[in-house]
N, C-alpha and C. Protein backbone atom coordinates (compact mmCIF):
# COMPACT_ATOMS: atom_id res chain seq x y z
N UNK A 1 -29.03 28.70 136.73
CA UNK A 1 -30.22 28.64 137.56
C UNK A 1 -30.27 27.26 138.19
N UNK A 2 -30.07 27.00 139.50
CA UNK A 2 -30.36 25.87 140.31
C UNK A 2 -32.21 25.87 140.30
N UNK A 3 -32.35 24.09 140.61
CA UNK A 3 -33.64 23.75 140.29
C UNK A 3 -34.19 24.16 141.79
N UNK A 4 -35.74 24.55 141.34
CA UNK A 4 -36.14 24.65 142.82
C UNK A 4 -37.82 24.40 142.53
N UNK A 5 -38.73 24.98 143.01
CA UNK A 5 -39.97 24.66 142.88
C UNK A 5 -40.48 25.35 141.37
N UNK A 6 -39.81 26.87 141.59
CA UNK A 6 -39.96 27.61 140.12
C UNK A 6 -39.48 27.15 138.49
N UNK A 7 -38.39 26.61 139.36
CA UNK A 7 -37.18 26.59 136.98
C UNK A 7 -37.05 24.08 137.71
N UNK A 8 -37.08 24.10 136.37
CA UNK A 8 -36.52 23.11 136.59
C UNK A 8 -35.45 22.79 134.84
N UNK A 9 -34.20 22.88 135.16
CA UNK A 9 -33.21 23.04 133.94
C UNK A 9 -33.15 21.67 134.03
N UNK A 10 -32.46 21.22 132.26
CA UNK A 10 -32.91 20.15 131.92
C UNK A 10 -31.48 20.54 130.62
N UNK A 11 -30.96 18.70 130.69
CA UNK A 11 -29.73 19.01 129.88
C UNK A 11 -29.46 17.75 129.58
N UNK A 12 -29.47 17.59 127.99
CA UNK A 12 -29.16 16.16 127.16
C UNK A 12 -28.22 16.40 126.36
N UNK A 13 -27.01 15.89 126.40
CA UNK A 13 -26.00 16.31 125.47
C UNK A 13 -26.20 17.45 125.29
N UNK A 14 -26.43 18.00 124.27
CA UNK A 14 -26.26 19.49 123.52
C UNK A 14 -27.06 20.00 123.46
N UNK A 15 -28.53 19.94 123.94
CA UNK A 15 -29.51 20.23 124.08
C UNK A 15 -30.07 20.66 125.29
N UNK A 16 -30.42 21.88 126.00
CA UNK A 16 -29.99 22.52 127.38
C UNK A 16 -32.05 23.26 127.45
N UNK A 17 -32.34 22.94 128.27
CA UNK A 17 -33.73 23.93 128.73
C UNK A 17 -33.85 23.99 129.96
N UNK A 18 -35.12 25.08 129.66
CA UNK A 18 -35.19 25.35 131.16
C UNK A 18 -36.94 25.67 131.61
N UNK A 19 -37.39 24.37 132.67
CA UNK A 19 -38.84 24.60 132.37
C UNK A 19 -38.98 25.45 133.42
N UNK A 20 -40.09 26.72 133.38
CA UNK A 20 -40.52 27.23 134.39
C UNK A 20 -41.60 26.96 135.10
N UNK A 21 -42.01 26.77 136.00
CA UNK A 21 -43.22 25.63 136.51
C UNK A 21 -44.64 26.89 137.56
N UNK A 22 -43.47 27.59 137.65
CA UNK A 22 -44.79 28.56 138.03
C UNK A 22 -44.38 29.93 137.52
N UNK A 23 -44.91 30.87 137.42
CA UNK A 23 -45.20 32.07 136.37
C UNK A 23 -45.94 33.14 136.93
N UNK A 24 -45.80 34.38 137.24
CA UNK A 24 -46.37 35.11 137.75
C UNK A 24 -46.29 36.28 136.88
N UNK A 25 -47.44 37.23 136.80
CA UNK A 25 -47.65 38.67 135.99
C UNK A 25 -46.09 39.30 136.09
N UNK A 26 -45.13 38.84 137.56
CA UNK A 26 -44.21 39.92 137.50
C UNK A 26 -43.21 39.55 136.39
N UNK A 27 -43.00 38.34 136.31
CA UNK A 27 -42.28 37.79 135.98
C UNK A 27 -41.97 37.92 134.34
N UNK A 28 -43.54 38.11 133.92
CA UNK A 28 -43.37 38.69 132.38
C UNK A 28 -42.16 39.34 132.04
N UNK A 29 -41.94 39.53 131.31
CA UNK A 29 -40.94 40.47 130.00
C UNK A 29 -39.85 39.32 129.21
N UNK A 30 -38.48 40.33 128.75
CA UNK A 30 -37.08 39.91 128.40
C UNK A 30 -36.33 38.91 128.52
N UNK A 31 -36.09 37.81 128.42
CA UNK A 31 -35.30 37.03 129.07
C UNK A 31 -34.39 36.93 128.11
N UNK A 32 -33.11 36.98 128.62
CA UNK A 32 -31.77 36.38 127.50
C UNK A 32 -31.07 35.36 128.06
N UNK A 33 -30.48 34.53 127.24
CA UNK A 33 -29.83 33.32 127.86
C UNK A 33 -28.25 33.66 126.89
N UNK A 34 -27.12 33.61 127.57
CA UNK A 34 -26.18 33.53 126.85
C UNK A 34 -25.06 33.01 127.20
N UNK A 35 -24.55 31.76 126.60
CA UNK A 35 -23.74 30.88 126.37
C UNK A 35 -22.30 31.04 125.63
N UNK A 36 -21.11 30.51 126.11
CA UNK A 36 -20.12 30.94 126.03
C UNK A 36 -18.93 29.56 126.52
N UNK A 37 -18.11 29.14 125.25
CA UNK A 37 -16.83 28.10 125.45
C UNK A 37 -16.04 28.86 124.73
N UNK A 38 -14.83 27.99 124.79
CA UNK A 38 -13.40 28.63 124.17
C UNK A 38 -13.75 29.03 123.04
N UNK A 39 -14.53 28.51 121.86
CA UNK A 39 -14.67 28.92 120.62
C UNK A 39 -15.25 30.60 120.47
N UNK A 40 -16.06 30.77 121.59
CA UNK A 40 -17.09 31.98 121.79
C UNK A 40 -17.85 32.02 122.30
N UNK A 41 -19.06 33.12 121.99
CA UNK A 41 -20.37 33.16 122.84
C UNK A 41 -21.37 33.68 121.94
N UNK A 42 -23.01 33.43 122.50
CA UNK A 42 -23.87 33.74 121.72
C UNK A 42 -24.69 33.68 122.50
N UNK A 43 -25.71 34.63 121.84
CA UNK A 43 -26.97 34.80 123.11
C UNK A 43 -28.37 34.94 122.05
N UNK A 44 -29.41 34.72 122.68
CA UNK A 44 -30.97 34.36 122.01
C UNK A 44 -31.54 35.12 123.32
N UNK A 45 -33.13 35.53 122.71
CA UNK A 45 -33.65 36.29 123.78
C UNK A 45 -35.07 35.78 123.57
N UNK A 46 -35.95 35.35 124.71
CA UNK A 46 -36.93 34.87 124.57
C UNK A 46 -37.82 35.84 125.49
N UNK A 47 -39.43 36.12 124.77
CA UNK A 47 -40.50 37.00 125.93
C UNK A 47 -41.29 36.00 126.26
N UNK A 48 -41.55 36.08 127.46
CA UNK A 48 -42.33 35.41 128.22
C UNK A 48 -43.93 36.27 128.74
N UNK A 49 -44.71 35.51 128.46
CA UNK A 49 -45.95 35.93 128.48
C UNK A 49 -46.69 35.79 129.39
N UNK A 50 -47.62 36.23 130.21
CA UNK A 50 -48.42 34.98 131.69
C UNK A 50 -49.53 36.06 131.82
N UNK A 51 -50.37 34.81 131.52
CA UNK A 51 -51.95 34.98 131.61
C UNK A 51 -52.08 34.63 132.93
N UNK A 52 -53.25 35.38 133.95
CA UNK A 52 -53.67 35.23 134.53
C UNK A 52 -54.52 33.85 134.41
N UNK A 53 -54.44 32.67 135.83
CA UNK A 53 -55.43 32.03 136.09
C UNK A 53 -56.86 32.96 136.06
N UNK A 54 -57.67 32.35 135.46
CA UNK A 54 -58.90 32.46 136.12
C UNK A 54 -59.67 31.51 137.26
N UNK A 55 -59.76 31.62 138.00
CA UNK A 55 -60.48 30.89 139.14
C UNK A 55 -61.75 31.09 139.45
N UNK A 56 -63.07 30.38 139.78
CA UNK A 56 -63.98 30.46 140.04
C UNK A 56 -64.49 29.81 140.88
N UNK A 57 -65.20 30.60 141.95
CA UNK A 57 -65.42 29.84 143.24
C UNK A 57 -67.30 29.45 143.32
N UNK A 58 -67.57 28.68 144.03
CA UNK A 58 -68.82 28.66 144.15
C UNK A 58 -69.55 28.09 145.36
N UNK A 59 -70.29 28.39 146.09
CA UNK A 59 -70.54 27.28 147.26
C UNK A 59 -72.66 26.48 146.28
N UNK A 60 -71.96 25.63 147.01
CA UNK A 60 -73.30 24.48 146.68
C UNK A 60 -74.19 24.46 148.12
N UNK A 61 -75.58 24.63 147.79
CA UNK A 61 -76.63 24.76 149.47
C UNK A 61 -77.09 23.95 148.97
């Protein structure tokens, strides 16, 4: 995943993430990430959750 306004990936030595910065209802469910060198591969699966903002508007007279 290249960085863009949505993911911003993030990588320290051996230690690899990936922030998501905006989030939408669609976007919910499954996600798997799976990684792979000469030795092998392995994969982890993370759910992602997204609450609606609530917003509240008001005018002042």
């Amino acid at each position: 995943i290249k960085p863009s306004k949505f993911f911003k990936p993030k990588s320290d030595g051996t230690k690899h993430q990936l922030f998501i910065l905006e989030a939408y209802a669609e976007d919910a469910g499954l996600y798997k990430c799976v990684v792979s060198n000469p030795v092998g591969t392995t994969a982890s699966t993370a759910t992602l959750k997204v609450d609606r903002k609530l917003t509240v508007e008001f005018n002042i007279i």
